[in-house]
Protein backbone atom coordinates (compact mmCIF):
# COMPACT_ATOMS: atom_id res chain seq x y z
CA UNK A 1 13.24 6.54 27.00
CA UNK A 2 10.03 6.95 29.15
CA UNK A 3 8.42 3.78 29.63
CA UNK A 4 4.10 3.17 29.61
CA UNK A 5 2.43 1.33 31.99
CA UNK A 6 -0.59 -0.24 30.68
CA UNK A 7 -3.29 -2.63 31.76
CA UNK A 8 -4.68 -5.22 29.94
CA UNK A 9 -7.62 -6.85 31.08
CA UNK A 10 -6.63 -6.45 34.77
CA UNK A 11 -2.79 -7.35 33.70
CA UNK A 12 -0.09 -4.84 34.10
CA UNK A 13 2.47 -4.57 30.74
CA UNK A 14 5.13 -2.49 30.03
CA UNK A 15 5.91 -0.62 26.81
CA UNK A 16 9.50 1.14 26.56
CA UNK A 17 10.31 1.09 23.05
CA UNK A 18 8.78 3.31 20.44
CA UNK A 19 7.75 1.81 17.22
CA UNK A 20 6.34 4.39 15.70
CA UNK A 21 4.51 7.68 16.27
CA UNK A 22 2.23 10.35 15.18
CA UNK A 23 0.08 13.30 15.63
CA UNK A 24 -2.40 11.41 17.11
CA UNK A 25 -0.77 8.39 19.12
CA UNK A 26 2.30 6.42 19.74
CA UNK A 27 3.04 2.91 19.26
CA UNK A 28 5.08 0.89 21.12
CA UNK A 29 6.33 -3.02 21.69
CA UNK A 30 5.20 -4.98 24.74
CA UNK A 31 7.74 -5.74 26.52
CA UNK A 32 6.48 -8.95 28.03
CA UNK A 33 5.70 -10.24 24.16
CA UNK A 34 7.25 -9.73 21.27
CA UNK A 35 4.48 -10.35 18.91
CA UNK A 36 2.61 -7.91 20.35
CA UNK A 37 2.34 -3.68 20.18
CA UNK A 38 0.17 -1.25 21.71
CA UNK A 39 -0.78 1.76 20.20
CA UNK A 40 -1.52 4.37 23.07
CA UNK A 41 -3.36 8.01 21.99
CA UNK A 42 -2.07 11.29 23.24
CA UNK A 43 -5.14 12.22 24.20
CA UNK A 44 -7.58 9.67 24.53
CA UNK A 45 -11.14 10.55 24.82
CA UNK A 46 -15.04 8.91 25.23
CA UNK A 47 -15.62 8.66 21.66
CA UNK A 48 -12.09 7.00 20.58
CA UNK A 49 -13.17 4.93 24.01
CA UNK A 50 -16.46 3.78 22.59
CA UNK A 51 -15.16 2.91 19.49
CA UNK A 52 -12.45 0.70 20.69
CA UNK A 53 -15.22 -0.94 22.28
CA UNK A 54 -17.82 -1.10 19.59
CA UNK A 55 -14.52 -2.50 17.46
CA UNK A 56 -13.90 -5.64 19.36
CA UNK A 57 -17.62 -6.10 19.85
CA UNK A 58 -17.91 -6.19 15.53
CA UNK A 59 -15.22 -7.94 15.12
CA UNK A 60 -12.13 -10.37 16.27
CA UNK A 61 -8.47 -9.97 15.18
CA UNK A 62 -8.71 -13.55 14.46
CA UNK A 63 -11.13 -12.97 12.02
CA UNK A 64 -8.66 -11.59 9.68
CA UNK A 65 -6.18 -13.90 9.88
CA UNK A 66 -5.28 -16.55 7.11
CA UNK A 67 -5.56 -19.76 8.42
CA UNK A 68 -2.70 -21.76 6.62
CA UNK A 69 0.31 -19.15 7.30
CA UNK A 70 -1.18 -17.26 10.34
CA UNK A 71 -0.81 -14.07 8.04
CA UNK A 72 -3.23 -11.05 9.00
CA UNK A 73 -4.51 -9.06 6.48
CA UNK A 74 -6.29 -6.32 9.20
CA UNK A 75 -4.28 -5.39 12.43
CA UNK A 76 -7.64 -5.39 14.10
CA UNK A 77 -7.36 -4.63 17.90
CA UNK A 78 -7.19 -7.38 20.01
CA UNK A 79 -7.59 -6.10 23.53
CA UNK A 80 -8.32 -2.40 25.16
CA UNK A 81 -5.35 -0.89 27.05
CA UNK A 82 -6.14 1.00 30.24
CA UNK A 83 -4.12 2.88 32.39
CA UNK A 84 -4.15 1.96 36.27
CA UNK A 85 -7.85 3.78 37.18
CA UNK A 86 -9.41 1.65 34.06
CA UNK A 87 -9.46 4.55 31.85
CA UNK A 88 -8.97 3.59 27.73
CA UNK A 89 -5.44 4.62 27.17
CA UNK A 90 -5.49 2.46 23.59
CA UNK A 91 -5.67 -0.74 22.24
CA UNK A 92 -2.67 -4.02 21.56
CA UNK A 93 -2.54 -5.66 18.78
CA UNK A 94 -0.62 -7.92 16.91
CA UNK A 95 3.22 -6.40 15.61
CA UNK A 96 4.71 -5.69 12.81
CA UNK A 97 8.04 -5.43 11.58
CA UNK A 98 7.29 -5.60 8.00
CA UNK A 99 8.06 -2.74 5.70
CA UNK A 100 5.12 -0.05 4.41
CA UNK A 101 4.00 -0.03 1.19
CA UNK A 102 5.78 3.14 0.60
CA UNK A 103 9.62 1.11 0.62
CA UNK A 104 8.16 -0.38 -2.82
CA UNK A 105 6.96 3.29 -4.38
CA UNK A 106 11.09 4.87 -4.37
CA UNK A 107 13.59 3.63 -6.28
CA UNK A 108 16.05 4.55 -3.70
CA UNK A 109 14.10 2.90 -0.57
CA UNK A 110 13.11 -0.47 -2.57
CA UNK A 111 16.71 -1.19 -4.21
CA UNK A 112 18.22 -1.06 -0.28
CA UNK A 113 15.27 -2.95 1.20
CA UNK A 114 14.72 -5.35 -1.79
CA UNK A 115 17.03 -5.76 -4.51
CA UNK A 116 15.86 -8.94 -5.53
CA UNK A 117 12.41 -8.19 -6.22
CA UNK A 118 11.01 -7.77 -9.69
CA UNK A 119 8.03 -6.37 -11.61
CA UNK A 120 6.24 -9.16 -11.42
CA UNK A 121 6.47 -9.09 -7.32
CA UNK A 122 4.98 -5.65 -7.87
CA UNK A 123 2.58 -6.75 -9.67
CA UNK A 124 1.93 -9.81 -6.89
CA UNK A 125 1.85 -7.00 -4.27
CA UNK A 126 -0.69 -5.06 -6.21
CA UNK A 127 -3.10 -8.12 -6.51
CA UNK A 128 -2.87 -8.90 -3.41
CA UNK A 129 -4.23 -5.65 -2.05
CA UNK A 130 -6.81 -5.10 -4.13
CA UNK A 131 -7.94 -9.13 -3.09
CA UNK A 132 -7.80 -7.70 0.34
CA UNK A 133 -9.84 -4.44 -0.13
CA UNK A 134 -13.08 -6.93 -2.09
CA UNK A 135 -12.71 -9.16 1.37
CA UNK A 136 -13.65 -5.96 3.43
CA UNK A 137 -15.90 -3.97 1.27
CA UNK A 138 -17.75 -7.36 1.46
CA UNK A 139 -18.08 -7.24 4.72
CA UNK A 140 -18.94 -3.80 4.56
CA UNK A 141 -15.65 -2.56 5.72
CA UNK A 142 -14.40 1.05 4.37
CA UNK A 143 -10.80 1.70 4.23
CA UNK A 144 -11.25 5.38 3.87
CA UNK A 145 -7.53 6.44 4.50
CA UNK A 146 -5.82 3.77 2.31
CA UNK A 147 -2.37 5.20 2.18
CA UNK A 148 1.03 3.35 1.94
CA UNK A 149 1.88 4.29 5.13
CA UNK A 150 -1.03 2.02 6.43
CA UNK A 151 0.20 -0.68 4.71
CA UNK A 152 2.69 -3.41 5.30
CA UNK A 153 3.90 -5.81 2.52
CA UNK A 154 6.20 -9.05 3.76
CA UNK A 155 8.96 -10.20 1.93
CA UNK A 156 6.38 -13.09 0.09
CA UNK A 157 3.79 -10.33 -1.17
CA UNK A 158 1.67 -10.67 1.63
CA UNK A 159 -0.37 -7.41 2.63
CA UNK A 160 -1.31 -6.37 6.76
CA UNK A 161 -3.40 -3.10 6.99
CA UNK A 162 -2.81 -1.01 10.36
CA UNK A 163 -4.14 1.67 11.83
CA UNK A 164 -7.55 -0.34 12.04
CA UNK A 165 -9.18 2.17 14.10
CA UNK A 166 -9.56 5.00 11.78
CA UNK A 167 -11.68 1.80 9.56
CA UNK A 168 -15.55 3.01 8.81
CA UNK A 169 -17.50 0.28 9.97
CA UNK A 170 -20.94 -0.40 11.00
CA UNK A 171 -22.53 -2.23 14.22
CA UNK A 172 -25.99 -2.88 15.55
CA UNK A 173 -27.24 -0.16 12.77
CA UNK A 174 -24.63 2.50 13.68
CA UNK A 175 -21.78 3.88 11.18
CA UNK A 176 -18.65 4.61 12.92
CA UNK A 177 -16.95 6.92 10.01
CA UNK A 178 -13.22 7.45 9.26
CA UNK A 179 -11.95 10.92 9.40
CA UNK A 180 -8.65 10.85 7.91
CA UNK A 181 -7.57 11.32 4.44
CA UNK A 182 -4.07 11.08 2.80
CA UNK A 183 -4.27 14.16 -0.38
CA UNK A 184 -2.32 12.28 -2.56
CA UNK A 185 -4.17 8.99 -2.46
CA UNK A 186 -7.67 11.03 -1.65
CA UNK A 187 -10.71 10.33 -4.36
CA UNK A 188 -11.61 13.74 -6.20
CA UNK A 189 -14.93 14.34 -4.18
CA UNK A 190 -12.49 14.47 -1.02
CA UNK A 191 -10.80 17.32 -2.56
CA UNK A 192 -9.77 20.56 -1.78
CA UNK A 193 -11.48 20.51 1.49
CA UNK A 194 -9.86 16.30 2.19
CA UNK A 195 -13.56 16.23 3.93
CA UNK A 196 -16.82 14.70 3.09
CA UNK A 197 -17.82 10.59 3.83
CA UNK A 198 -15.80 8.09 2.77
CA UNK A 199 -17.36 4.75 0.94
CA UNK A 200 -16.37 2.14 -1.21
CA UNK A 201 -16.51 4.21 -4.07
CA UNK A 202 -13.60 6.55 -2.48
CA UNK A 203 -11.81 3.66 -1.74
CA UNK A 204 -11.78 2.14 -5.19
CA UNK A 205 -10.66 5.65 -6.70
CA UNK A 206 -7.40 5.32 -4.28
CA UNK A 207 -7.34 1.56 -5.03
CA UNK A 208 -6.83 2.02 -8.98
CA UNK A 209 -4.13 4.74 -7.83
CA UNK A 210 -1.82 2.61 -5.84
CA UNK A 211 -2.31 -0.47 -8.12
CA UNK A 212 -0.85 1.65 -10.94
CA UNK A 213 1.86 3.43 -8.67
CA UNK A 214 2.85 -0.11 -7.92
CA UNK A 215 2.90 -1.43 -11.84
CA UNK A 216 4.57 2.21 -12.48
CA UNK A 217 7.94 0.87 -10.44
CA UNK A 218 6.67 4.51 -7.98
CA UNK A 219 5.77 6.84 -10.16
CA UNK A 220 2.51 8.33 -9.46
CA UNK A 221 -0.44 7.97 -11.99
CA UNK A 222 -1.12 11.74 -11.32
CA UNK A 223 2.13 13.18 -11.31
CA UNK A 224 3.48 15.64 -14.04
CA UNK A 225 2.64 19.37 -14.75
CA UNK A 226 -0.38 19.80 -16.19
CA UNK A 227 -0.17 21.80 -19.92
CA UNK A 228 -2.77 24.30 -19.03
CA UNK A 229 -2.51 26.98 -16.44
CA UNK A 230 -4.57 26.36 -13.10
CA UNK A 231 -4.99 28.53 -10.24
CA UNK A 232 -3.28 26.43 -7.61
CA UNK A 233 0.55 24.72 -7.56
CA UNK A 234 0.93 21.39 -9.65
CA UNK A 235 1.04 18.23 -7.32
CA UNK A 236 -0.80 14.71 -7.39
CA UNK A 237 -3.08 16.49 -4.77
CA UNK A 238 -4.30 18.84 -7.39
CA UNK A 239 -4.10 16.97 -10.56
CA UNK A 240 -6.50 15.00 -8.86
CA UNK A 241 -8.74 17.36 -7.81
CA UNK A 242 -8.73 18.48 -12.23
CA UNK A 243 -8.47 15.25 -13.51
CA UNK A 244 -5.33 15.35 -15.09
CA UNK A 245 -3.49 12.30 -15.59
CA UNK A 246 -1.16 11.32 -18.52
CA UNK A 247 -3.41 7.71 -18.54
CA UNK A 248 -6.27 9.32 -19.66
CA UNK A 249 -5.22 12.62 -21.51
CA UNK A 250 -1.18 12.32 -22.23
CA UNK A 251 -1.08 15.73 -24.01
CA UNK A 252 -2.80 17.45 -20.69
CA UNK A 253 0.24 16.77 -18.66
CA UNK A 254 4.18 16.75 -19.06
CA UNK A 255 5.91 13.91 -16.89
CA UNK A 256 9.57 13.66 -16.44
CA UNK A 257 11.62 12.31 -18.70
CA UNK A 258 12.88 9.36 -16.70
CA UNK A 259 8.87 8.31 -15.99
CA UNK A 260 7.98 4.88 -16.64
CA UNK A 261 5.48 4.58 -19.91
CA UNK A 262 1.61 3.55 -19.07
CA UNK A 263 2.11 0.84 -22.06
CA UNK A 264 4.08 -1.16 -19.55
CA UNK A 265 0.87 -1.86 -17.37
CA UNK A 266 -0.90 -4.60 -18.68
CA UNK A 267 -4.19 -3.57 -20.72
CA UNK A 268 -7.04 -4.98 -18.82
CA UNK A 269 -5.24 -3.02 -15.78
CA UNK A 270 -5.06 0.14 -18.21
CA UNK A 271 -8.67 -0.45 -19.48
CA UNK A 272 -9.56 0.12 -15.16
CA UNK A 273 -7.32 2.76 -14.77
CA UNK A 274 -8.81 4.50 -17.71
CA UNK A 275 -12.36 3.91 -16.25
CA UNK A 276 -12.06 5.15 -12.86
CA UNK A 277 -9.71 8.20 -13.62
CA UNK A 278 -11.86 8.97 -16.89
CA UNK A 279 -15.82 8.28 -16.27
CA UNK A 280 -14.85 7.70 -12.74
CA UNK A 281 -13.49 10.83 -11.64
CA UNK A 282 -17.19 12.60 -11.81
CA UNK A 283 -19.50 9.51 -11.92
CA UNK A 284 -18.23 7.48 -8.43
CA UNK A 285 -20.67 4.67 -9.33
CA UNK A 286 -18.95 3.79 -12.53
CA UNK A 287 -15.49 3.11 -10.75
CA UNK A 288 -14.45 -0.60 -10.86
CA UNK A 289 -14.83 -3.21 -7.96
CA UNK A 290 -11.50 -4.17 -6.09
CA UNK A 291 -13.06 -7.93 -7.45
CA UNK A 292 -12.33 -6.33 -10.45
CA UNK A 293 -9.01 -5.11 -9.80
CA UNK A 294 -8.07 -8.53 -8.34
CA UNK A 295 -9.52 -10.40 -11.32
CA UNK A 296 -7.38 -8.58 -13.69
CA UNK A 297 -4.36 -8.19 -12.12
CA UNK A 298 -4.48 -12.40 -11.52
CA UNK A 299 -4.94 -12.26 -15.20
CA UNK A 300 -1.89 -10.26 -15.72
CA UNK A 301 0.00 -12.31 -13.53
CA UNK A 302 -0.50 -15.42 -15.27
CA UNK A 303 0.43 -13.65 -18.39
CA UNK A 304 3.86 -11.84 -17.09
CA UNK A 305 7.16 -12.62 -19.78
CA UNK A 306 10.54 -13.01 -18.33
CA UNK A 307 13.10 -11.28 -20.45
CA UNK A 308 15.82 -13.55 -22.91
CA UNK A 309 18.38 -11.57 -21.94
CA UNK A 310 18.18 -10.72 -18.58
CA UNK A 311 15.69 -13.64 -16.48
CA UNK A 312 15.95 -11.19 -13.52
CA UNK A 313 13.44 -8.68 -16.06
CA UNK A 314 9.77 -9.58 -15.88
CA UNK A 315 7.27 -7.23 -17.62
CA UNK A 316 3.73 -8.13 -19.01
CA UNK A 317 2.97 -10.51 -22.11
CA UNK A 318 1.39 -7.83 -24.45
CA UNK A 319 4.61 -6.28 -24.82
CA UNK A 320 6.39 -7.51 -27.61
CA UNK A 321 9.98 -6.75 -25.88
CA UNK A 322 11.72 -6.15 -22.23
CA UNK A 323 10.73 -2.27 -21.33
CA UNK A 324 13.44 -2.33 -18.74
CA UNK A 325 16.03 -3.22 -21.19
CA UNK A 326 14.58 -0.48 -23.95
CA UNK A 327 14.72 2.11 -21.34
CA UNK A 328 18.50 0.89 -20.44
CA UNK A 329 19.15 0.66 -24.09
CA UNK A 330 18.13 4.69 -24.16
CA UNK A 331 19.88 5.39 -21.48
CA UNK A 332 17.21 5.87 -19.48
CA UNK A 333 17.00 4.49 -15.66
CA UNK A 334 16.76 0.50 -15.11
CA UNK A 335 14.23 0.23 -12.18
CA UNK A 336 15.26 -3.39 -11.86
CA UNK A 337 19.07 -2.96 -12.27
CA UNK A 338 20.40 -5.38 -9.96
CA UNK A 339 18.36 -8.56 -11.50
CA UNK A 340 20.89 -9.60 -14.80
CA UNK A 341 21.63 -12.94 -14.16
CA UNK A 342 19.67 -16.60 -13.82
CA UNK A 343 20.84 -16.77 -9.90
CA UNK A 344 18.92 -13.38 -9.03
CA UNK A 345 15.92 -14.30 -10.76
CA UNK A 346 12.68 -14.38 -8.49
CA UNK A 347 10.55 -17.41 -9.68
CA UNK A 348 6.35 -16.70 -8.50
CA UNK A 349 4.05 -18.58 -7.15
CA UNK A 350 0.22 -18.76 -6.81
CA UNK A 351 -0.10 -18.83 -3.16
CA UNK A 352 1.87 -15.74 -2.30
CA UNK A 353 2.31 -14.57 -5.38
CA UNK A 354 5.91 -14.28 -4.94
CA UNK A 355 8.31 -15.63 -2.46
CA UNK A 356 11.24 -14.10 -0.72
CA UNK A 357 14.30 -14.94 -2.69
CA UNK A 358 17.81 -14.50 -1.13
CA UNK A 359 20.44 -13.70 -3.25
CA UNK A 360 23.22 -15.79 -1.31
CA UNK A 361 26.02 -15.97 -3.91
CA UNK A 362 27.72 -12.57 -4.85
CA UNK A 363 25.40 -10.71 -1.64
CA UNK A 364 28.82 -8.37 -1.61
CA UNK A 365 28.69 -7.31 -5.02
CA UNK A 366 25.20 -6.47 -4.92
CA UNK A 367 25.59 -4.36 -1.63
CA UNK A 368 28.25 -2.48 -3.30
CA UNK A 369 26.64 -2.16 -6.86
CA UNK A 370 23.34 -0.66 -4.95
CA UNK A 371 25.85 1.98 -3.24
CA UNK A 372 27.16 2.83 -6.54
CA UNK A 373 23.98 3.10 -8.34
CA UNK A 374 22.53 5.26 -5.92
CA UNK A 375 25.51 7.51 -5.75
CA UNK A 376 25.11 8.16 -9.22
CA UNK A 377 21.17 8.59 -9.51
């Protein structure tokens, strides 16, 4: 593997293990620190240049870091990488090694990476991002692209975003916009063309999704087949674009058998979901807050039930009995499967919502029942 030579603030570092890449850069681990990445652009240019610059000028990373557990909720850039003539190659920042918001939407990808997590984590996850995105739209920070991939959760809850360059963000009176979109997470005024200016509003539309992808154990609030015929192939993408979504119209849209029910989220959460994918879809202004969001999923969490017959099943109070036993009952697919006894319950708690519980006693079995089960799916 090729190894980078970068300069940071006169100091030559050395980057020889890829991270992670994409179409647009590469990101790699410092070698000389292991809490530290760079992420260097294949081809870097004035403007990325100048906004690198007007970034650390608006902002520090130490800004968004939490105090008390030295947690950061933004990846912000902490210093501009240069290559050996001074030109911008990238940017460092802080690493991480946690796993993408995506492990927790796929049944297959969250029972390997976290068996021992329950609804109610998801539902800790959930309120945790949508805390995060009221923080920055109060400081007048835009998400625009906020896609799982952007996302890292911890094993407590805890939620990082990355890719802080492509934030929209103002300084000294000028916008610097983000230009990326993700089409399945993209607000309906982004669609076909997945152009036009990105705002809070846009951000709250994609918001309400992945809150309800979350509380949905994966599946996504727009997913299905929509009843009437449409010009263009069926996809989240394009039920999007039409408004078709079983939350707000159930009889527009056939979902898969093995989808999890809306009545599972918790109603205050449904009574959002309703109003940004119903009124909200054409009226942007009408779509709830992420204070909102936060607000009502805290609610929710104070209110989740743990199941009589299996403590490892959490689901919210309104329900009068365990969903995730019904649906095993039906024969239907367990998203929690794993979590059946006392010992493999995860117990919450306010700070981080939820903390990282080992399952220490029987780890074998569970290894082997997660082969089994996923074998079979």
């Amino acid at each position: 593997m090729s190894v980078t030579e970068i300069f940071v603030n006169g100091r030559r570092l050395t980057c020889s293990t890829v991270l992670g890449s994409g179409t647009e850069s590469i990101v790699y681990a410092v070698d000389a620190d292991s809490r530290q990445a760079a992420k260097i652009y294949r081809e870097p240019d004035t403007e990325r240049s100048r906004r690198l610059e007007y970034m650390l000028r608006a902002f520090r990373a130490s800004q968004f870091v939490e105090p008390a557990s030295g947690h950061p909720g933004l990846v912000w850039p902490q210093d501009v990488a240069r290559d050996s003539t001074g030109a911008v190659l990238g940017y460092v920042m802080r690493r991480s090694d946690h796993h993408p918001l995506s492990t927790f939407l796929e049944h297959r990808t969250r029972l390997t990476a976290f068996p021992d997590k329950d609804w109610k984590f998801l539902l800790g996850v959930a309120s945790n991002l949508a805390q995060l995105v009221a923080i920055l739209h109060d400081q007048e920070i835009v998400v625009g692209d906020l896609a799982p991939s952007n996302i890292h959760v911890r094993a407590d809850g805890l939620i990082s975003f990355l890719d802080c360059d492509s934030l929209q963000f103002s300084f000294d009176g000028e916008v610097f916009a983000c230009h990326t979109v993700t089409p399945e997470y993209a607000a309906p005024e982004l669609l076909p063309e997945l152009a036009g200016p990105k705002s809070v509003e846009t951000d709250r539309f994609t918001l309400a999704v992945l809150v309800c992808q979350l509380l949905l154990c994966g599946d996504h609030p727009f997913h299905g087949i929509p009843v009437r015929a449409l010009d263009v192939d069926p996809s989240p993408e394009t039920n999007i674009q039409y408004g078709i979504t079983v939350l707000t119209a159930p009889s527009e849209v056939e979902v898969p058998a093995e989808a999890i029910e809306p009545g599972v989220l918790p109603p205050p959460v449904a009574a959002l979901a309703r109003q940004t994918f119903g009124s909200g879809h054409g009226t942007a202004g009408t779509r709830p807050a992420a204070q909102e969001w936060a607000e009502a999923l805290d609610l929710a969490w104070d209110d989740v039930r743990t199941c009589q017959h299996r403590p490892g099943h959490t689901y919210s109070g309104h329900l009068s009995e365990c969903p995730w036993c019904r649906r095993a009952g039906s024969g239907r697919f367990d998203p929690f499967p794993l979590l059946s006894s006392p010992a493999a319950s995860p117990a919450g708690t306010p700070g981080a919502k939820v903390p990282d519980v080992l399952l220490v006693v029987g780890a074998l079995v569970v290894l082997v029942l997660i082969v089994v089960l996923l074998a079979t799916r």
